[in-house]
N, C-alpha and C. Protein backbone atom coordinates (compact mmCIF):
# COMPACT_ATOMS: atom_id res chain seq x y z
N UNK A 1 -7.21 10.84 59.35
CA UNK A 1 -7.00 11.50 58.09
C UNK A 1 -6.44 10.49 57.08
N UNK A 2 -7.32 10.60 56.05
CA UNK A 2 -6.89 9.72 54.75
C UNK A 2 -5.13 10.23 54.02
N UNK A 3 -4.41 9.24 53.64
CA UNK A 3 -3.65 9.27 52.98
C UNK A 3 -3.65 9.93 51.47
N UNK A 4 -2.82 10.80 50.83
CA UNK A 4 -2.95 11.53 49.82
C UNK A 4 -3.15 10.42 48.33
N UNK A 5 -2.75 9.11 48.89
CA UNK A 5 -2.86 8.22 48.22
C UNK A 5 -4.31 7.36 47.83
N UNK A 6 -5.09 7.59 49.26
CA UNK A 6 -6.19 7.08 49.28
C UNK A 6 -7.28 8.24 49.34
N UNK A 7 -6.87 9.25 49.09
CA UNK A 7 -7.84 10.64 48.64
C UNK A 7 -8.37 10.47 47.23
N UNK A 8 -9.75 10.51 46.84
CA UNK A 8 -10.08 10.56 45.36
C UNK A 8 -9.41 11.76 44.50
N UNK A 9 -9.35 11.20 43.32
CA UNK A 9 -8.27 12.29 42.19
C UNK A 9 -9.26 13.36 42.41
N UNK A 10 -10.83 13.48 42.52
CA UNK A 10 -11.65 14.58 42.62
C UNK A 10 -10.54 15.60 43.38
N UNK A 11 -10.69 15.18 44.79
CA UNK A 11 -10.30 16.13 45.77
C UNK A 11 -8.42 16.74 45.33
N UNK A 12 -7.93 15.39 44.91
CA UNK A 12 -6.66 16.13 44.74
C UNK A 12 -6.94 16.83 43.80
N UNK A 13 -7.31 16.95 42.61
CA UNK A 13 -7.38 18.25 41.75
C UNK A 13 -8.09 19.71 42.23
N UNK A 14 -8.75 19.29 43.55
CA UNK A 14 -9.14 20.60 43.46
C UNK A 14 -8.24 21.19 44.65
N UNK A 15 -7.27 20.76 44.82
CA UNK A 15 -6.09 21.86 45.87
C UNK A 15 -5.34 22.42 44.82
N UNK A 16 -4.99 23.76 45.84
CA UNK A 16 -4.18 24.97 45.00
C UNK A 16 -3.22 24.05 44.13
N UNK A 17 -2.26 24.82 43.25
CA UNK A 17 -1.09 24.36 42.72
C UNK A 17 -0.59 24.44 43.41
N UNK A 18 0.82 22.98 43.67
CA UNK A 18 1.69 22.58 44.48
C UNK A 18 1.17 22.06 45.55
N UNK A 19 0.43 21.87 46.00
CA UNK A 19 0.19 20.94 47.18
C UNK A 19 -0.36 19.64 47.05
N UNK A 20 -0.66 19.34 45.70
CA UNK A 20 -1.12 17.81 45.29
C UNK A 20 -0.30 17.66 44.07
N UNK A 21 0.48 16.51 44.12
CA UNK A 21 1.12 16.11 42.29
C UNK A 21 0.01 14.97 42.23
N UNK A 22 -0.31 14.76 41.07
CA UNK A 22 -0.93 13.89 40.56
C UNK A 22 0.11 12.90 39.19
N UNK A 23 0.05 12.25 39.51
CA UNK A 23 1.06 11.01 38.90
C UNK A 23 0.54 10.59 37.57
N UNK A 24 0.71 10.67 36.86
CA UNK A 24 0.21 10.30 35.28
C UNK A 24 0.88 9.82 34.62
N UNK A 25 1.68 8.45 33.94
CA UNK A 25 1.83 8.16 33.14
C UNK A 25 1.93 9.02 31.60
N UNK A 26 3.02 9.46 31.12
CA UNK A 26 2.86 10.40 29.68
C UNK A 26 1.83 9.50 29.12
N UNK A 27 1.23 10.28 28.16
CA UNK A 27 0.66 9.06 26.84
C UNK A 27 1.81 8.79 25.99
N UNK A 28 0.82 7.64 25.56
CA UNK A 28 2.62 6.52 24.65
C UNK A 28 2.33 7.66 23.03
N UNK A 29 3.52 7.42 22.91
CA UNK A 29 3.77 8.18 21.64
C UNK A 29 3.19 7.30 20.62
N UNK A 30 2.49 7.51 19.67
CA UNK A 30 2.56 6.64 18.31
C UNK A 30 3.24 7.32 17.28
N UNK A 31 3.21 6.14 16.56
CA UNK A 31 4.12 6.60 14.79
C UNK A 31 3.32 7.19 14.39
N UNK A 32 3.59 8.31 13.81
CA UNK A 32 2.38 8.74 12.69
C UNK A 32 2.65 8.04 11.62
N UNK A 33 0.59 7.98 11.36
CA UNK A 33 0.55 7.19 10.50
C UNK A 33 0.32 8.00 8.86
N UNK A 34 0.68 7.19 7.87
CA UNK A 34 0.67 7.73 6.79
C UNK A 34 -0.76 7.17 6.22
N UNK A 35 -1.36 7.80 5.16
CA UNK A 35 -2.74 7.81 5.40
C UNK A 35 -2.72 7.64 3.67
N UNK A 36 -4.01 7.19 2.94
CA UNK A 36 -4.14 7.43 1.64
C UNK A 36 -5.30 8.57 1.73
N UNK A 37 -5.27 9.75 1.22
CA UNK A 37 -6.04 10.51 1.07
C UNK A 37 -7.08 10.64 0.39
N UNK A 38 -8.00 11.13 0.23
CA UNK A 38 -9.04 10.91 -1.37
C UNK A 38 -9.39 12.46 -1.25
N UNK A 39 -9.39 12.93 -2.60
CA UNK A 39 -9.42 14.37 -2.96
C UNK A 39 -10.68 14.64 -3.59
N UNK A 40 -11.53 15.45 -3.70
CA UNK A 40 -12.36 15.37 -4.15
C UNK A 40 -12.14 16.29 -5.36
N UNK A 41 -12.54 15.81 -6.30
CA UNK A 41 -12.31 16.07 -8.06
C UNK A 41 -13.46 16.37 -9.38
N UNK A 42 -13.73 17.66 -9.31
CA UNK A 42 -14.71 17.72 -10.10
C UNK A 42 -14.42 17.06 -11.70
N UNK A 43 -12.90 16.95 -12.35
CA UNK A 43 -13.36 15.96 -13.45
C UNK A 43 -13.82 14.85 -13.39
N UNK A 44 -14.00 14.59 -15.07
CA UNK A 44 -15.89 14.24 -14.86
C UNK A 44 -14.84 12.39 -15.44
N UNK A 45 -13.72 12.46 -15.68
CA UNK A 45 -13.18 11.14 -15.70
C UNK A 45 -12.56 10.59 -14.58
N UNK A 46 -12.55 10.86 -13.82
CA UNK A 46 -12.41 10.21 -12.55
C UNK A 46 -13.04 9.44 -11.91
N UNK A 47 -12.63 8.69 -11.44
CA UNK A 47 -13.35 7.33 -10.79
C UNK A 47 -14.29 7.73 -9.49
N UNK A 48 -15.39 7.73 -9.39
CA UNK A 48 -16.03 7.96 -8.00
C UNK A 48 -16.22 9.16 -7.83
N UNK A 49 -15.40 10.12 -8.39
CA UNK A 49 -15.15 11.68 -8.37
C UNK A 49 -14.47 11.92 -7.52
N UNK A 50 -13.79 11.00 -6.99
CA UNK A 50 -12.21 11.05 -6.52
C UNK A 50 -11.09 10.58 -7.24
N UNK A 51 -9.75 11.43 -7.00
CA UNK A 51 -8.84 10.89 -7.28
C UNK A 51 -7.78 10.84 -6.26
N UNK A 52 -7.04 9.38 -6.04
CA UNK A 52 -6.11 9.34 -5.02
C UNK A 52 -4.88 9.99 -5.00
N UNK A 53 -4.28 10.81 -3.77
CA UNK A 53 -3.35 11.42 -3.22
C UNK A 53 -2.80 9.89 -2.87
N UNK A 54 -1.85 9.66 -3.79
CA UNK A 54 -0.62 8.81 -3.06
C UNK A 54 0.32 9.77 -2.26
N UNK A 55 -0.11 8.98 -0.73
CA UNK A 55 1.27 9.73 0.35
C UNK A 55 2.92 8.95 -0.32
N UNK A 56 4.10 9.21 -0.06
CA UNK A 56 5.22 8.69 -0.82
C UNK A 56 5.59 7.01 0.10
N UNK A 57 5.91 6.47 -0.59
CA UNK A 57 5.82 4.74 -0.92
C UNK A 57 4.85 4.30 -0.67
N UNK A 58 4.23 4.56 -0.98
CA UNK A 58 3.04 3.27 -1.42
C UNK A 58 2.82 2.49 -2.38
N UNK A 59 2.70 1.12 -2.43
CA UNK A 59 2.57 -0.06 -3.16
C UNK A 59 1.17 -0.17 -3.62
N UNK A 60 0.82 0.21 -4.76
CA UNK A 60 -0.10 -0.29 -5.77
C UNK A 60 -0.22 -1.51 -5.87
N UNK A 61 -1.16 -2.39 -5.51
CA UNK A 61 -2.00 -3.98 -5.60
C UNK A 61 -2.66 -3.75 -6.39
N UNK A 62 -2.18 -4.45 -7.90
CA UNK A 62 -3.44 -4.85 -8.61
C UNK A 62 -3.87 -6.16 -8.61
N UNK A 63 -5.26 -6.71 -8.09
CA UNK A 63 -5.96 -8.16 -8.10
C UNK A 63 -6.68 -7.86 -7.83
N UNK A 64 -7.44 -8.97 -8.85
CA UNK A 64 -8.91 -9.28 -8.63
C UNK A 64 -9.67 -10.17 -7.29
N UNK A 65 -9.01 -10.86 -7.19
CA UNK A 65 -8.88 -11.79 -6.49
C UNK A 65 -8.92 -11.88 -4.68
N UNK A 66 -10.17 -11.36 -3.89
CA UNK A 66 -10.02 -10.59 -2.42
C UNK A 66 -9.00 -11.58 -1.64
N UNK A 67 -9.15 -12.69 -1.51
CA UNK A 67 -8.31 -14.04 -0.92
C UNK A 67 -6.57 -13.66 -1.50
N UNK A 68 -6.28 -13.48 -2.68
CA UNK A 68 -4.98 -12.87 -2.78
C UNK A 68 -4.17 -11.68 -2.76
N UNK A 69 -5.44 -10.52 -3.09
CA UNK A 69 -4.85 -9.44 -2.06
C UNK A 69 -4.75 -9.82 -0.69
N UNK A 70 -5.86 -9.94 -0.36
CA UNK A 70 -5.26 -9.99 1.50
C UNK A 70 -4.20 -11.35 1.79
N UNK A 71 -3.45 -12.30 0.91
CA UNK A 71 -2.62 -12.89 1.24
C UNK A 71 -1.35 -12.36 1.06
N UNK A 72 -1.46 -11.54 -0.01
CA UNK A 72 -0.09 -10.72 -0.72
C UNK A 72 0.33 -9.63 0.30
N UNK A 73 -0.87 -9.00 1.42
CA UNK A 73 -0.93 -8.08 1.87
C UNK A 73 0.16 -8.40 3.68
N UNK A 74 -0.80 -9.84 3.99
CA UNK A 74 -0.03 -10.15 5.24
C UNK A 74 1.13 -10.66 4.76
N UNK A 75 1.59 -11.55 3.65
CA UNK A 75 3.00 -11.65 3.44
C UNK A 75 3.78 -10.51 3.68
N UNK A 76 3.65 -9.23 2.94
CA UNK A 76 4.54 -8.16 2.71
C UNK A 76 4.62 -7.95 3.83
N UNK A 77 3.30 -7.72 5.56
CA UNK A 77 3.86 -7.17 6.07
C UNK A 77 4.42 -8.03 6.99
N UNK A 78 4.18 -9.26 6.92
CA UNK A 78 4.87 -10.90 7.69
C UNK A 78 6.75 -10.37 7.31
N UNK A 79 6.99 -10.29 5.74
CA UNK A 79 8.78 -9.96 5.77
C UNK A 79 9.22 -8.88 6.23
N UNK A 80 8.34 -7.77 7.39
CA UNK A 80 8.46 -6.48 7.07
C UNK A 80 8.34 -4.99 6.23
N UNK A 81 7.74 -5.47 5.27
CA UNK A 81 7.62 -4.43 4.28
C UNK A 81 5.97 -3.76 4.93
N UNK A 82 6.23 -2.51 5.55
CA UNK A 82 4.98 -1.80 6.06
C UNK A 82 4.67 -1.03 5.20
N UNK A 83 4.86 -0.48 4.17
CA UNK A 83 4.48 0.47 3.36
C UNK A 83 2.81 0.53 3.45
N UNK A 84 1.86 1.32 3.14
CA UNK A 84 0.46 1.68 2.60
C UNK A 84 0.39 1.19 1.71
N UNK A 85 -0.84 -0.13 1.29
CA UNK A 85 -1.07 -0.87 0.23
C UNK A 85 -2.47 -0.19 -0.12
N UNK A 86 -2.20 0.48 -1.86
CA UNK A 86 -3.71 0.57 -2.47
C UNK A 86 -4.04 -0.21 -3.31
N UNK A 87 -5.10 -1.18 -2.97
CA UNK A 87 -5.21 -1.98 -3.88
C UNK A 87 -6.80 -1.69 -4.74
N UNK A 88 -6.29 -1.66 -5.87
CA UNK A 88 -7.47 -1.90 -7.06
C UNK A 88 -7.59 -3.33 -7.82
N UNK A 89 -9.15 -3.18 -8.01
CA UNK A 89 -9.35 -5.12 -8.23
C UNK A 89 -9.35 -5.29 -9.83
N UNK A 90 -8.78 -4.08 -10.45
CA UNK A 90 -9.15 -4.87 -12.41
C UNK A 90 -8.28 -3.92 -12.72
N UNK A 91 -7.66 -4.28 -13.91
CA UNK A 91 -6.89 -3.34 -14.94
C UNK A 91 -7.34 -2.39 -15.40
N UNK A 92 -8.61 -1.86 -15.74
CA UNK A 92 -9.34 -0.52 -15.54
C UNK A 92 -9.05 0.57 -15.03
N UNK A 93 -9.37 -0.21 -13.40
CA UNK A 93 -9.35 0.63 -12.20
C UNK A 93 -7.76 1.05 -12.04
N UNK A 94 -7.08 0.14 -12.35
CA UNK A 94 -5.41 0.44 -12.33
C UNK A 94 -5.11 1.40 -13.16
N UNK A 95 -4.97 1.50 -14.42
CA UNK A 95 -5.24 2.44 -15.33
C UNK A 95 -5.61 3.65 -15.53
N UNK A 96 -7.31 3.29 -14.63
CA UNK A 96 -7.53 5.25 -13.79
C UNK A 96 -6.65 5.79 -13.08
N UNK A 97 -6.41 4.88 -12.20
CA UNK A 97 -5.83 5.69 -11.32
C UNK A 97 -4.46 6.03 -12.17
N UNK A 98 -3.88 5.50 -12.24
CA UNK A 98 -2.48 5.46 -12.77
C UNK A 98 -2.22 6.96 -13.82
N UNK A 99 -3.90 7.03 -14.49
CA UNK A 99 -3.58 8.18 -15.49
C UNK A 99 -3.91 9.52 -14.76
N UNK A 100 -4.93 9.35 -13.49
CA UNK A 100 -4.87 10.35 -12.63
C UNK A 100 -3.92 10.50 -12.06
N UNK A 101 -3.30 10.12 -11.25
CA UNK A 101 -1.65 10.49 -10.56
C UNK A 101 -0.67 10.58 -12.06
N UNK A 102 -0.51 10.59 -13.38
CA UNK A 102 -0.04 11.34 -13.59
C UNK A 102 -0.35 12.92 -13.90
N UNK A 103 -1.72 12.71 -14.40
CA UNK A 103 -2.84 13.80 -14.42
C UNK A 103 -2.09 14.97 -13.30
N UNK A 104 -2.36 14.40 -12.19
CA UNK A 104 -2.56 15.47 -10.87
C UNK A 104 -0.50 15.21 -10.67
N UNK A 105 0.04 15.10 -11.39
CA UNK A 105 1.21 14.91 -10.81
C UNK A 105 2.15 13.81 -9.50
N UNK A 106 0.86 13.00 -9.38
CA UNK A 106 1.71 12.73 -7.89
C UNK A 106 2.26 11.19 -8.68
N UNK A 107 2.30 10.64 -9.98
CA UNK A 107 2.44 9.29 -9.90
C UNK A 107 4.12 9.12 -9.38
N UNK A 108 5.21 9.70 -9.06
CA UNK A 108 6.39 9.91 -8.49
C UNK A 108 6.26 9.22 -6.63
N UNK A 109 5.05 9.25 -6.54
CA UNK A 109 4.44 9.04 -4.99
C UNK A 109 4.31 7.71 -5.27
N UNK A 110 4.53 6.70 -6.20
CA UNK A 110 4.16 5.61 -5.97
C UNK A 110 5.50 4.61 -5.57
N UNK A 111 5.84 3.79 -5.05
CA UNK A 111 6.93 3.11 -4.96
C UNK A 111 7.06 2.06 -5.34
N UNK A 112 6.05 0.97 -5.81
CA UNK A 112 6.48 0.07 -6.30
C UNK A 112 4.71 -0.66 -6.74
N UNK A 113 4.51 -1.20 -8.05
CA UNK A 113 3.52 -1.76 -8.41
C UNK A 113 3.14 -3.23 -8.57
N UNK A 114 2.47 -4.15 -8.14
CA UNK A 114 2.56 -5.68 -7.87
C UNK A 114 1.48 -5.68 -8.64
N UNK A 115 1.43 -6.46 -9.85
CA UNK A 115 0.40 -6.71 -10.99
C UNK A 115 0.11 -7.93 -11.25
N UNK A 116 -0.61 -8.41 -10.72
CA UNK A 116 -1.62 -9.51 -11.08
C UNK A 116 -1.56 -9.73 -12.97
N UNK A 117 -1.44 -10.99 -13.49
CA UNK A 117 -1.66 -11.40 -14.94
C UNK A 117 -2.95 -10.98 -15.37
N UNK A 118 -3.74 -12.17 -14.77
CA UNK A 118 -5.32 -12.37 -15.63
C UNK A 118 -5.99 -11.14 -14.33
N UNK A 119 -6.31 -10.48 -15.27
CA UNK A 119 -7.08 -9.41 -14.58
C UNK A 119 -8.81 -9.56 -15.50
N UNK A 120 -9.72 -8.81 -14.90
CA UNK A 120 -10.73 -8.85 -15.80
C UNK A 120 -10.66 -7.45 -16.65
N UNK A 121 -11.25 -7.02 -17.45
CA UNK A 121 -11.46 -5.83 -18.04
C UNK A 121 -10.26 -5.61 -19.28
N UNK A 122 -8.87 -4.93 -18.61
CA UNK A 122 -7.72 -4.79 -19.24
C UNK A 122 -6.67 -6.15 -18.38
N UNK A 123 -6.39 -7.16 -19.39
CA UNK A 123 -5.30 -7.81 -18.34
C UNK A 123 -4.31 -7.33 -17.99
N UNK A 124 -3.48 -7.96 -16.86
CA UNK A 124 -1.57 -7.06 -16.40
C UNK A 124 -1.01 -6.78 -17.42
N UNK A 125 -0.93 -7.30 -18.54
CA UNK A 125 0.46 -6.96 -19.50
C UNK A 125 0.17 -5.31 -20.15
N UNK A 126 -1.61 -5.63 -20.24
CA UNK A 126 -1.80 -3.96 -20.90
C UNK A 126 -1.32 -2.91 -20.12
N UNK A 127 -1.47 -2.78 -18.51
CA UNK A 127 -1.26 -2.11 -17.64
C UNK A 127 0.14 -2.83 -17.78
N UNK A 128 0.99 -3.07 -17.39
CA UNK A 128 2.14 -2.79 -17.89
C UNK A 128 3.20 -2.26 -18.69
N UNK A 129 2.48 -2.56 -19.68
CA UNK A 129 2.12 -1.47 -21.48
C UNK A 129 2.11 -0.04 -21.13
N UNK A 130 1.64 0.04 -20.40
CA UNK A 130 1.26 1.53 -20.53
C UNK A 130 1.85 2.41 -19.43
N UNK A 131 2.00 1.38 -18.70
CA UNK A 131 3.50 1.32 -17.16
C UNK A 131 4.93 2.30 -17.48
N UNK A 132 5.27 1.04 -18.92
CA UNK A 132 6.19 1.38 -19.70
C UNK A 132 6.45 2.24 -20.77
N UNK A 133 5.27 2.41 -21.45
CA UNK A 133 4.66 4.05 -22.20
C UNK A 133 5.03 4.95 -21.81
N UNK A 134 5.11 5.44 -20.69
CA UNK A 134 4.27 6.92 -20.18
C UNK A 134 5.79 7.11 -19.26
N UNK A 135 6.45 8.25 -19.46
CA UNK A 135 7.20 9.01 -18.95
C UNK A 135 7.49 9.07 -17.63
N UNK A 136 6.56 9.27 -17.39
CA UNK A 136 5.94 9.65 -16.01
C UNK A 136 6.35 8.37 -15.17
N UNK A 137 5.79 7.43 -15.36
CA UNK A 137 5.74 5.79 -14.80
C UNK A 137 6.50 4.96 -15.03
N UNK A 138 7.72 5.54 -16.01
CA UNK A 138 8.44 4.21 -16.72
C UNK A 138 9.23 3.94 -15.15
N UNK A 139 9.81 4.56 -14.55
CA UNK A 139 10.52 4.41 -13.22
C UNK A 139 10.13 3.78 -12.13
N UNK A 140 8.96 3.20 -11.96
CA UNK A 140 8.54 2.81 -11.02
C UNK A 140 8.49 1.12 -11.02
N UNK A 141 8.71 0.29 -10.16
CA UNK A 141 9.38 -0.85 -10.07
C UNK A 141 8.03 -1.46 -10.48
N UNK A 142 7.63 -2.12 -11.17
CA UNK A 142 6.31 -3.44 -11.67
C UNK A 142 6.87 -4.63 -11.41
N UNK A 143 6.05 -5.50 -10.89
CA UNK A 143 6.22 -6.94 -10.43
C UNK A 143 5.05 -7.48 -10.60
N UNK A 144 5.37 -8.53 -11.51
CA UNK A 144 4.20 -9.12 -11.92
C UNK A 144 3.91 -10.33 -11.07
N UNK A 145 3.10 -11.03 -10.14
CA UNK A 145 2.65 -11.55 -9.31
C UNK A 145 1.74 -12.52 -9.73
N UNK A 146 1.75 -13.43 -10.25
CA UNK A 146 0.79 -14.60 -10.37
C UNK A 146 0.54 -15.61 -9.72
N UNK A 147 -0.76 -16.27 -9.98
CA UNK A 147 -0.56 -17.87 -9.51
C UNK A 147 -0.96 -18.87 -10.22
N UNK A 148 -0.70 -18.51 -11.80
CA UNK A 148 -0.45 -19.54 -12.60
C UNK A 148 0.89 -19.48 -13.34
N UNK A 149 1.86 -19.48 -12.63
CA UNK A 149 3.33 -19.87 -13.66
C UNK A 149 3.32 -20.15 -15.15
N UNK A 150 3.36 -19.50 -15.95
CA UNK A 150 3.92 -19.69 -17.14
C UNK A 150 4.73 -19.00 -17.72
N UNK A 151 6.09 -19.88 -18.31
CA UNK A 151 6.91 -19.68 -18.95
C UNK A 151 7.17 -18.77 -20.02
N UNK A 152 5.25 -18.58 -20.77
CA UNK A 152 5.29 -17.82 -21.99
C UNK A 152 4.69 -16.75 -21.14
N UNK A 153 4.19 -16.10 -20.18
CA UNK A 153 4.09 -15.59 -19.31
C UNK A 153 5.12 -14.26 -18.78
N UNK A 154 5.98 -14.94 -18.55
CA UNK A 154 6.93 -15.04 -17.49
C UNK A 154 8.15 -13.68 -18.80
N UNK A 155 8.41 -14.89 -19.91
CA UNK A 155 8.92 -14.50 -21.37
C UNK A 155 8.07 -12.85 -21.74
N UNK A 156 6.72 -13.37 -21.87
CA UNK A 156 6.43 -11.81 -21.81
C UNK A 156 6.46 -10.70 -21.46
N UNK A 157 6.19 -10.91 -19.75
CA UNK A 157 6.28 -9.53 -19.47
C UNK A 157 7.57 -9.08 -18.72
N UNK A 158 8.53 -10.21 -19.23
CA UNK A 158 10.03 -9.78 -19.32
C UNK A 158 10.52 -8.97 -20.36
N UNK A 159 9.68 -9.06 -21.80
CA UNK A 159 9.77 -8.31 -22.95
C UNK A 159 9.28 -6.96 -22.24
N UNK A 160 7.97 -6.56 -22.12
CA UNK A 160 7.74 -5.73 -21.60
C UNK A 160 8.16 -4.75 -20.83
N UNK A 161 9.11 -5.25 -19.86
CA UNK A 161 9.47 -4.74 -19.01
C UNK A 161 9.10 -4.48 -17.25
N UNK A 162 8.55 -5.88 -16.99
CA UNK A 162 8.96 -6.06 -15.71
C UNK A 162 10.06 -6.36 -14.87
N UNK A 163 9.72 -5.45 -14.01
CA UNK A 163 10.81 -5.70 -12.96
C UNK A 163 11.43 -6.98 -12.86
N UNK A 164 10.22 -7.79 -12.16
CA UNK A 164 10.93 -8.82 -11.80
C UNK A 164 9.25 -10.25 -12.20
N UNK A 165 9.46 -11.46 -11.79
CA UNK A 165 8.25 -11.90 -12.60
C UNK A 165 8.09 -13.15 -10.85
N UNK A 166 6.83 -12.80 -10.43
CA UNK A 166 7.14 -14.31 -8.88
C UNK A 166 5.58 -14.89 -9.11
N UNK A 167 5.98 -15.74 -8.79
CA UNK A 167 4.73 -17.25 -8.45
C UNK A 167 3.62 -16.83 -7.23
N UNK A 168 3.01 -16.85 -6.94
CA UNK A 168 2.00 -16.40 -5.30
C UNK A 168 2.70 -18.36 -5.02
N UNK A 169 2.30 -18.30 -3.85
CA UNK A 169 2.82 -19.61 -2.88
C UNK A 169 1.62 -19.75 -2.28
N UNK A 170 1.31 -20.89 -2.20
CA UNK A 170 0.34 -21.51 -1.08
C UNK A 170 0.46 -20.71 0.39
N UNK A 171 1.87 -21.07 0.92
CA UNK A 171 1.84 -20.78 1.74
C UNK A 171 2.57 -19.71 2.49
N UNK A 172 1.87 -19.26 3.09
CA UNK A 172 1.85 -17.73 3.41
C UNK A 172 3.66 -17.31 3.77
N UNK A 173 4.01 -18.19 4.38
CA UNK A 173 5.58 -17.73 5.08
C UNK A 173 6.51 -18.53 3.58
N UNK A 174 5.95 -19.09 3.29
CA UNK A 174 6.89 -18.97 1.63
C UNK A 174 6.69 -18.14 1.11
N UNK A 175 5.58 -17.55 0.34
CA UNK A 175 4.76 -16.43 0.16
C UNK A 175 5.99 -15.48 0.28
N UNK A 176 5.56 -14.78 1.74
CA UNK A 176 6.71 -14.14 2.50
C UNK A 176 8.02 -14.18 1.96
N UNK A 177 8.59 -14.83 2.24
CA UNK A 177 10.45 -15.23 2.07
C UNK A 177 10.48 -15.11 0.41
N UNK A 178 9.64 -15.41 -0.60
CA UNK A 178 9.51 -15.45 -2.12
C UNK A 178 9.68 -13.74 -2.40
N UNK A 179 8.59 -12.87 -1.46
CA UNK A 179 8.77 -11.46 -1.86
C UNK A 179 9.47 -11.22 -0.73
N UNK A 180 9.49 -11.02 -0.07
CA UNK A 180 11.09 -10.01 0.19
C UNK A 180 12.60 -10.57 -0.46
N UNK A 181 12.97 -11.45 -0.69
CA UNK A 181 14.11 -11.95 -1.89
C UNK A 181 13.50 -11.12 -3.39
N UNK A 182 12.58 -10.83 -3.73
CA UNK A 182 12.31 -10.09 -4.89
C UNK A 182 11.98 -8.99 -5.02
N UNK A 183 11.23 -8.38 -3.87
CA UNK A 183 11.35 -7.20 -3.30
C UNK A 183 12.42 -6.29 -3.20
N UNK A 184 13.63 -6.84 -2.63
CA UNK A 184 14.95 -6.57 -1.88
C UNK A 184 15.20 -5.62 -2.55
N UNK A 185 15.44 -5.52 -4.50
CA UNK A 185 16.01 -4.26 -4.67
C UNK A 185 15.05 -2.97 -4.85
N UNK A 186 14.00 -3.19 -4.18
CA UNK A 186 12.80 -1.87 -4.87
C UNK A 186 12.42 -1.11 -3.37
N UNK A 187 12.39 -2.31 -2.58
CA UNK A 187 11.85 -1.97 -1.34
C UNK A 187 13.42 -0.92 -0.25
């Protein structure tokens, strides 16, 4: 007679209850994950004919630039900062959205905005402009993010009203250590 050990799981499952335990490992718990939603929106100004459900903290990426979103993206989460990144590639697209979440109410769902300068369409400072306009948005932390340093730059959208004003870095773990030191009070 075979060992209950060396019996196929077939056969042990099919004895009454209590006369076979079967040993299972729980399943591993995961985090739930927080998700960006897309709603479907019959106005006719909406982008795609969706408008985004920001779940609460999520970081708005505005760049054009695919090589510096996805560098901006592993920095943040290289210092720890896991938040849900939505990123839009032009000042436009920032703009839609921005006037839809106040539209639909949720722009309160956003936690912090990283704005690219030279954008195509509308550049950062306009979307900043209008950051700082609107009631709704003046509260929400803007960080203007470049990778051309300038001074008259820098001067500007300090007038404006950015948060805070950082350089992009070559390299990724400077990168890193650059935003979370500038991050620190938003995040």
């Amino acid at each position: 007679m075979r060992s209950p050990a060396a019996r196929p799981a077939a056969e042990l499952r099919r004895r009454p209850a209590g006369r076979a335990m079967i040993a299972a490992a729980p399943p591993a718990r995961r985090e739930p994950r927080t998700r960006l939603s897309l709603i479907n929106c019959a106005r006719p100004f909406c982008p795609y004919g969706y408008y985004f459900r920001l779940m609460p903290e999520h970081i708005l990426l505005v760049e054009d630039r695919p090589l510096d979103a996805e560098l901006t993206v592993h920095a943040l989460r290289r210092c720890g900062i896991h938040h849900p990144v939505v990123h839009v590639h032009d000042g436009d697209e920032a703009l839609m959205l921005l006037r839809d979440a106040e539209t639909a109410g949720t722009a309160g769902e956003i936690g912090l905005i990283l704005l690219d300068v030279q954008l195509p369409k509308v550049d950062g400072f306009g979307v900043l402009k209008h950051i700082r306009s609107s009631p709704c948005l003046q509260a929400i932390p803007a960080v203007v993010v470049t990778s051309l340093p300038v001074e008259s730059d820098r001067v500007r959208a300090s007038l404006l009203g950015a948060s805070n004003y950082l350089a992009k870095a070559m390299d990724l773990d400077e990168f890193a250590i650059l935003l979370k030191i500038s991050l620190r009070p938003f995040i």
